[in-house]
Protein backbone atom coordinates (compact mmCIF):
# COMPACT_ATOMS: atom_id res chain seq x y z
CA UNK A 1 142.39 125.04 86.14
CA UNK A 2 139.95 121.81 86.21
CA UNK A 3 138.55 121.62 82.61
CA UNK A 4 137.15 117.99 83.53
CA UNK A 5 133.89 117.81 81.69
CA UNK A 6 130.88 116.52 84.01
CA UNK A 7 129.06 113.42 82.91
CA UNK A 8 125.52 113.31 81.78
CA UNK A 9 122.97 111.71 83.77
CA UNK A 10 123.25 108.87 80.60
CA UNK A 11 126.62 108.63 80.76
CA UNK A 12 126.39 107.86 84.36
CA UNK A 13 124.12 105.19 83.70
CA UNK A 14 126.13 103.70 80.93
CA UNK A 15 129.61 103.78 82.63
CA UNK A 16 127.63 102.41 86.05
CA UNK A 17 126.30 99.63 83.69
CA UNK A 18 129.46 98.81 82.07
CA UNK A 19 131.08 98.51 85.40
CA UNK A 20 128.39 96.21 86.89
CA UNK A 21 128.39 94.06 83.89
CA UNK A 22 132.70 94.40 84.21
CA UNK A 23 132.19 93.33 87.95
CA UNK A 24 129.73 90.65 87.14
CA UNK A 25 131.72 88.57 84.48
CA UNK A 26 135.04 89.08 86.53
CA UNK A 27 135.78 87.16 89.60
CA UNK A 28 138.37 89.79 91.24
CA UNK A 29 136.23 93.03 90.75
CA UNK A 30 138.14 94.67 93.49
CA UNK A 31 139.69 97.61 91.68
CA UNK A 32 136.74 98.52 90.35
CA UNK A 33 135.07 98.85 93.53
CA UNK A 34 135.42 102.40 94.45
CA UNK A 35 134.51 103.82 91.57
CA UNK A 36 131.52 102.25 91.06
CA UNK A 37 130.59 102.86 94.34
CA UNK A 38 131.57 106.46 93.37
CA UNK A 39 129.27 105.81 90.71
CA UNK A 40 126.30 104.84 92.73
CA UNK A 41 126.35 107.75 95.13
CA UNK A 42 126.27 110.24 91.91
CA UNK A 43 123.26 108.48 90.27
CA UNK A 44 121.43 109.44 93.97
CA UNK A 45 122.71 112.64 93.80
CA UNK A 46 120.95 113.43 90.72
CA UNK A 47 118.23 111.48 91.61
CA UNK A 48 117.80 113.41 95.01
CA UNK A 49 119.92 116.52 94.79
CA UNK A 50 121.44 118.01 98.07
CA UNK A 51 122.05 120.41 100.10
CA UNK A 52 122.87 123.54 97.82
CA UNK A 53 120.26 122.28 94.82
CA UNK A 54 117.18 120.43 94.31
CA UNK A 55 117.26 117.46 91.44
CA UNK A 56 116.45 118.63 88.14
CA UNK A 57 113.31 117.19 86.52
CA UNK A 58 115.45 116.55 82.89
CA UNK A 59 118.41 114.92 84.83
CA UNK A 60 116.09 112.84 86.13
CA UNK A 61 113.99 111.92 83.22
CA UNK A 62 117.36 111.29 81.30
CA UNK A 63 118.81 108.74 83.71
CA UNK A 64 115.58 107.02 84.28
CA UNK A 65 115.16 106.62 80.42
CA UNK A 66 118.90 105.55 79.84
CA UNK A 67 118.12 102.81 83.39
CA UNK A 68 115.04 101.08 81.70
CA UNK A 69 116.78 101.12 78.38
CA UNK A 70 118.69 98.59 79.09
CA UNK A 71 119.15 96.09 82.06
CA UNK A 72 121.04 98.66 84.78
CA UNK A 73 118.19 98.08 87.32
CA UNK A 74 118.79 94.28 87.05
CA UNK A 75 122.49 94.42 87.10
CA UNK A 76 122.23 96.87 89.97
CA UNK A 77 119.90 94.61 91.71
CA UNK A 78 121.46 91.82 91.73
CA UNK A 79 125.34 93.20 92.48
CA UNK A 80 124.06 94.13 95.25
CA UNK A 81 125.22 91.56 98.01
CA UNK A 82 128.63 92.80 96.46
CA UNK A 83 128.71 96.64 97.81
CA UNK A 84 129.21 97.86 101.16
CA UNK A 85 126.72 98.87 103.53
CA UNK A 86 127.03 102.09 102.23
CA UNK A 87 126.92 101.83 98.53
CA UNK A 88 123.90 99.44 99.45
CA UNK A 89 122.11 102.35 100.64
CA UNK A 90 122.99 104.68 97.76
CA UNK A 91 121.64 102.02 95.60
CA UNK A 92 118.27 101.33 97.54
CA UNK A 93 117.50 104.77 97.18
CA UNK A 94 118.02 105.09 93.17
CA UNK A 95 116.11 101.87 92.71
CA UNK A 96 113.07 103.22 94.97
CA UNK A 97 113.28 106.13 93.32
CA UNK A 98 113.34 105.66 89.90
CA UNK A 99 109.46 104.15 91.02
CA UNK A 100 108.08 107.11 91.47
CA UNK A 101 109.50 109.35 89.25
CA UNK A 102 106.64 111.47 87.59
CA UNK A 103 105.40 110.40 84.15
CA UNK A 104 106.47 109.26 81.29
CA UNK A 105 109.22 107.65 83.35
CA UNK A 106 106.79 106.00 85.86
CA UNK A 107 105.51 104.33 83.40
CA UNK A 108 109.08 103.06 81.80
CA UNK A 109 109.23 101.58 85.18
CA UNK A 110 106.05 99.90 85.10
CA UNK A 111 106.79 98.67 81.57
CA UNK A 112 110.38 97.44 82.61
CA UNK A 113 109.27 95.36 85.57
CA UNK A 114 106.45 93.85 83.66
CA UNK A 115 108.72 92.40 81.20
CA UNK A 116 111.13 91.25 84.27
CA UNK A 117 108.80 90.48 87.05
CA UNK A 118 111.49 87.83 87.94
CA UNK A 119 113.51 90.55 89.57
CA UNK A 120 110.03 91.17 92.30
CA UNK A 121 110.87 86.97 92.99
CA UNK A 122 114.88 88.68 93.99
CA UNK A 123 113.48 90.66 96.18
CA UNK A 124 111.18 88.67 98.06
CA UNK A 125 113.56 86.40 98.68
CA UNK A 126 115.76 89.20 99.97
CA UNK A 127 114.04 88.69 103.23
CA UNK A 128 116.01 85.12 103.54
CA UNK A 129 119.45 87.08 104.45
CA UNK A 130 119.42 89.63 106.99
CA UNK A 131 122.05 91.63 105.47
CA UNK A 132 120.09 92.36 102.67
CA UNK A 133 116.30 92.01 104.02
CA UNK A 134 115.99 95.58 104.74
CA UNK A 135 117.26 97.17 101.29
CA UNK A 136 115.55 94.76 99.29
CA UNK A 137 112.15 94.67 101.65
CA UNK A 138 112.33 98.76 100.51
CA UNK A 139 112.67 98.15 97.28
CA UNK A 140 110.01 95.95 96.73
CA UNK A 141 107.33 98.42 99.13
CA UNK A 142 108.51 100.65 96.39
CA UNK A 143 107.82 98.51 93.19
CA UNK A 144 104.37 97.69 94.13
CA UNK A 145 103.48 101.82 93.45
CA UNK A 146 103.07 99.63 90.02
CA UNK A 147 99.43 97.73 89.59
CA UNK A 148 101.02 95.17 87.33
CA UNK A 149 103.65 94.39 90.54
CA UNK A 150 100.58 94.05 92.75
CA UNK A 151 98.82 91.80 90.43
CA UNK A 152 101.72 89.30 90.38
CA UNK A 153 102.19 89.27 94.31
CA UNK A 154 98.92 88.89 94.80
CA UNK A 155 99.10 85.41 93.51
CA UNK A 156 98.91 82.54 95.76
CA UNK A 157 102.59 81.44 95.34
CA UNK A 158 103.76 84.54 95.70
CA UNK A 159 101.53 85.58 99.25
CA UNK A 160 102.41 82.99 100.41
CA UNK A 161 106.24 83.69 100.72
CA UNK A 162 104.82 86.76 102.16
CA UNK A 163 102.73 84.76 104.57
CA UNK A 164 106.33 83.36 105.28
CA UNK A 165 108.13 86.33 106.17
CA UNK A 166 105.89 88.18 108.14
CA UNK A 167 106.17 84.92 110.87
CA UNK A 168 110.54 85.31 110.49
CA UNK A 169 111.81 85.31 113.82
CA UNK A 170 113.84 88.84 113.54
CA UNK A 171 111.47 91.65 114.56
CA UNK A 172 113.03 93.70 111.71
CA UNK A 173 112.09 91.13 108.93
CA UNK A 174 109.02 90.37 110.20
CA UNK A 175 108.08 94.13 110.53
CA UNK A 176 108.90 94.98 106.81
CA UNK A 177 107.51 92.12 105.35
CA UNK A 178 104.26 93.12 107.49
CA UNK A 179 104.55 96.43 105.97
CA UNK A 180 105.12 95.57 102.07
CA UNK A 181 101.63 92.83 102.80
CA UNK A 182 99.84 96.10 104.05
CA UNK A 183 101.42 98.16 101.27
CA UNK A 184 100.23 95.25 98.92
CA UNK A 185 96.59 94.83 100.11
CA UNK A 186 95.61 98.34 100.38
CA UNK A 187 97.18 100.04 97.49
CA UNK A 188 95.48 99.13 94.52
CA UNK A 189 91.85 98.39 95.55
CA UNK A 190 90.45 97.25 92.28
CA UNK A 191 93.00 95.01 91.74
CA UNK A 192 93.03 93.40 95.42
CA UNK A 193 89.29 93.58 95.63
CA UNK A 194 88.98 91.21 92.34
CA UNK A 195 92.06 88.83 93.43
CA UNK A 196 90.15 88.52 97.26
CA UNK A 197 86.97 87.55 95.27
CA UNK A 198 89.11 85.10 93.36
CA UNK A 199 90.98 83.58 95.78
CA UNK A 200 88.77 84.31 98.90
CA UNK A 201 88.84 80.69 100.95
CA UNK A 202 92.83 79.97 100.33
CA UNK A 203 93.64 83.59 101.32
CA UNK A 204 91.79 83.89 104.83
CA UNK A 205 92.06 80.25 106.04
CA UNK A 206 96.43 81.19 105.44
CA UNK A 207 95.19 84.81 107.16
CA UNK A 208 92.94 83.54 109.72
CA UNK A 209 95.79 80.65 110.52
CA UNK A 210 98.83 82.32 110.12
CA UNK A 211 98.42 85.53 111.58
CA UNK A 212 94.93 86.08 113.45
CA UNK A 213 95.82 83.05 115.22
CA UNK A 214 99.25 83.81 115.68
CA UNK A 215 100.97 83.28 119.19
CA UNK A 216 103.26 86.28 118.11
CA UNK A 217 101.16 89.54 119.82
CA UNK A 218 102.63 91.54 117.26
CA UNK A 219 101.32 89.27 114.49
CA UNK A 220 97.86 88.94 115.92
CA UNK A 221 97.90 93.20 116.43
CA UNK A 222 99.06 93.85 112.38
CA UNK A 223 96.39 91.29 111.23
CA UNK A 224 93.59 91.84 113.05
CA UNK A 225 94.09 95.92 112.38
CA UNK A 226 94.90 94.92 108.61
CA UNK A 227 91.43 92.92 108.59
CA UNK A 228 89.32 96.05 109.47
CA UNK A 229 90.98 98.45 106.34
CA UNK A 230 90.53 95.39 104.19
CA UNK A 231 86.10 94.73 105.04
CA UNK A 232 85.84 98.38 105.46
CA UNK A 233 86.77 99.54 102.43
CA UNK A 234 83.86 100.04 100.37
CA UNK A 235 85.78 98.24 97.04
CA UNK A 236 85.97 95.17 99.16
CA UNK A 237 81.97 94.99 100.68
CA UNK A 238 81.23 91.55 98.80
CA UNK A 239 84.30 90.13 100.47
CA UNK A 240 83.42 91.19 103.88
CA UNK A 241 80.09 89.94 102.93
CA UNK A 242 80.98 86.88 102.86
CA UNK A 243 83.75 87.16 105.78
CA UNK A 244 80.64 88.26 108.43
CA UNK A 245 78.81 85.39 107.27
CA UNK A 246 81.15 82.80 108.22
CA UNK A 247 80.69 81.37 111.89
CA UNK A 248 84.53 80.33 111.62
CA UNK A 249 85.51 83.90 111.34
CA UNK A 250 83.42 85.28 113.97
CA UNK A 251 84.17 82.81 116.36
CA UNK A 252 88.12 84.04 116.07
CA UNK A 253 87.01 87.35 116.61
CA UNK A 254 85.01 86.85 119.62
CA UNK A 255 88.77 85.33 120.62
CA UNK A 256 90.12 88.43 119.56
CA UNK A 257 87.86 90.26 121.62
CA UNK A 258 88.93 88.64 124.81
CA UNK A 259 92.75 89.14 123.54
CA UNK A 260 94.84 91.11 126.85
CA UNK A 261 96.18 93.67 124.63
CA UNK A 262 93.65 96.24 124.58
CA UNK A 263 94.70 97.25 121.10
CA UNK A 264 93.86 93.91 119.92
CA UNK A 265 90.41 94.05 121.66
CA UNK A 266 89.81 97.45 120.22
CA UNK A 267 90.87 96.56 116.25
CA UNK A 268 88.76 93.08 116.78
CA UNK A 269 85.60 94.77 117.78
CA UNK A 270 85.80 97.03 114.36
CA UNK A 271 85.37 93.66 112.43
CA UNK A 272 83.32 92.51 115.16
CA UNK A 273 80.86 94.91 114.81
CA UNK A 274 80.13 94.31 111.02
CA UNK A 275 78.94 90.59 112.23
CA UNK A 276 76.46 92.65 114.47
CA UNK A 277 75.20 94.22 111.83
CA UNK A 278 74.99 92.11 108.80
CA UNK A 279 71.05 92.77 107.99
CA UNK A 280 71.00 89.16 106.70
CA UNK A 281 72.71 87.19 109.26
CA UNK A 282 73.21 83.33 108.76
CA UNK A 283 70.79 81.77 111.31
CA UNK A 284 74.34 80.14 112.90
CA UNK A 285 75.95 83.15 113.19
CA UNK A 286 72.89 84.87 114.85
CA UNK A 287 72.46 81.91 117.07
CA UNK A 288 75.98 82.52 118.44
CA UNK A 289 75.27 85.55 119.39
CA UNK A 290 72.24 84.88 120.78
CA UNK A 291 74.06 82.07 122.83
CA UNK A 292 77.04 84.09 124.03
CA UNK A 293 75.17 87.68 124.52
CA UNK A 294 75.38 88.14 128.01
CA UNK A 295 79.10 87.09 127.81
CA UNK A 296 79.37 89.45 124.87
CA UNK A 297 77.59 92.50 126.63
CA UNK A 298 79.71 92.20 129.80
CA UNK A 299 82.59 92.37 127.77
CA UNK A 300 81.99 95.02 125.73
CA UNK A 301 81.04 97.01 128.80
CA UNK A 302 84.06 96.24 130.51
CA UNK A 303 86.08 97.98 127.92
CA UNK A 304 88.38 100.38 129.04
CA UNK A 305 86.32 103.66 127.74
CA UNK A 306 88.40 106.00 125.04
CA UNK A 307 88.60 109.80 123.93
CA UNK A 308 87.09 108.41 120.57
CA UNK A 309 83.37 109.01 120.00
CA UNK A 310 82.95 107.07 117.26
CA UNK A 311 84.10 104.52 119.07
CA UNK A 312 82.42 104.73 122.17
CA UNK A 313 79.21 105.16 119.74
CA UNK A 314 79.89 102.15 117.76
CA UNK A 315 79.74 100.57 121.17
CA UNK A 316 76.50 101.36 122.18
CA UNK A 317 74.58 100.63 119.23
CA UNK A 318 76.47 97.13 119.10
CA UNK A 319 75.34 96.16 122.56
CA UNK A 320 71.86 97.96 121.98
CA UNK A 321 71.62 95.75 118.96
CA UNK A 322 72.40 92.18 120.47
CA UNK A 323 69.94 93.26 123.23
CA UNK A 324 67.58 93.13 120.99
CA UNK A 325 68.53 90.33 118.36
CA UNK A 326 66.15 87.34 118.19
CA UNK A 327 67.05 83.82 116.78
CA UNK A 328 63.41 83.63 115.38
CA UNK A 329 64.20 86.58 112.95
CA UNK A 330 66.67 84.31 111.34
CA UNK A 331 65.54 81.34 111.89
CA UNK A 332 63.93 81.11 108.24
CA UNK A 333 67.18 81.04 106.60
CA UNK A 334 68.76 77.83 105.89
């Protein structure tokens, strides 16, 4: 008869923790290496359950308390070049899932990583080594569920790895950095909104230069779709104020607009359209239109129609209004 007793969800934590810290201070960890990989896989079974049983709400609040008490998710972090492809996996999962565990323990998350927002700088610099770009690049899409992760990429220095990684020349890397500067820019609105205000000029001459001018047609097609949720979004309407007022800007999109990929054409004209229809039009950007409007009008008329109304609608009035638009309306304005 097996009278083992089962571990709890604490103990789990502990003996993981005591075996990453054994691992960490010991050069030939080797021995160890099954169990804690043995380890791993049990803290994502309790995390996720399986097959025969859902996980249980106080397993999970217990391990994620005992995690953030001390330094697991660091130790775990950063061991993890060390596992095997598998264990890496196993581990991914706990960390990403001990960010969204419901509250309190979402916030002993949040609290944790805002006293260690050097581990965020780990994982953006995942993306250097392919082996470990993916798990990391998770990770970190993960983490920034947290504002006070959001606020800190959304630093210059910190975008700008971003800005980085989204041009690496595996598709892969490129792709999930793409998604966690998505992730980053749409999550928290009030937080992006006030750190676009803040840092509007650095932040779109890098986007403008590094991605809506991209040769990459992949770049140019995440950027240029990115660019319309960011100016549509209501929280954001004095930063696309000031975008559609910018001949710079609108002469990239009129580039866009002329892009072969009809995708591309389609995504510029939703930001094109806002130029269109800015009531208070610079008298240079209105002059540009007035200059290239038959251009313009053929163009838009050539597009290939779609099954989307709004669309299609969108496209009428736009042409209907640069029929119409007179430099002398704007002309005032200096």
């Amino acid at each position: 008869m097996n009278t083992k007793k089962l571990r709890t969800p604490a103990e789990v934590v502990q003996k993981t923790r005591s075996l990453l810290l054994y691992s960490k201070d010991t050069a030939s960890a080797g021995s160890q290496t099954a169990e804690l990989n043995s380890l791993i896989k049990e803290l994502k079974l309790i995390l996720y359950g399986n097959d025969d049983s859902e996980p249980s709400e106080e397993a999970c609040a217990q391990l994620s308390e005992e995690f953030f008490k001390e330094d697991t998710l660091r130790l775990l972090i950063i061991f993890l070049p060390r596992l095997n492809l598998e264990a890496r996996k196993d581990a991914t999962q706990v960390v990403t899932s001990l960010q969204r565990q419901p509250l309190p323990s979402r916030f002993q998350a949040s609290r944790y990583l805002e006293a260690n927002l050097d581990l965020i700088d780990i994982l953006i610099s995942g993306y250097e080594d392919p082996q470990l770009a993916l798990h990391y690049g998770r990770m970190l899409k993960e983490c920034l569920r947290h504002q006070i992760v959001a606020s800190y990429l959304l630093e210059p220095n910190q975008l700008k790895k971003l800005f980085g990684y989204i041009k690496h020349p595996s598709f892969d890397i490129a792709a999930d950095a793409a998604d966690a500067f998505k992730d980053l820019l749409t999550r928290h609105k009030s937080t992006v909104s006030g750190s676009l205000s803040k840092n509007y000029i650095w932040f779109f001459t890098e986007f403008n230069e590094k991605l809506l001018k991209s040769p990459n047609y992949i770049t140019r097609r995440q950027a240029v779709k990115l660019l319309g949720c960011i100016l549509l979004d209501r929280s954001n309407s004095c930063v696309m104020t000031r975008y559609v007022n910018s001949k710079e800007n609108l002469m990239i999109l009129m580039n866009l607009l002329r892009d072969t990929s009809r995708s591309i054409q389609i995504d510029a004209f939703h930001v094109f359209k806002l130029f269109v229809a800015n009531e208070n039009k610079p008298p240079e950007i209105a002059s540009i239109l007035v200059t290239n409007r038959s251009k313009l009008v053929r163009l838009l008329g050539a597009f290939v129609q779609t099954d989307d109304e709004m669309f299609e609608t969108d496209k009428v009035q736009v042409v209907n209004e640069l029929a119409v638009l007179e430099l002398q309306d704007y002309s005032y304005r200096s």
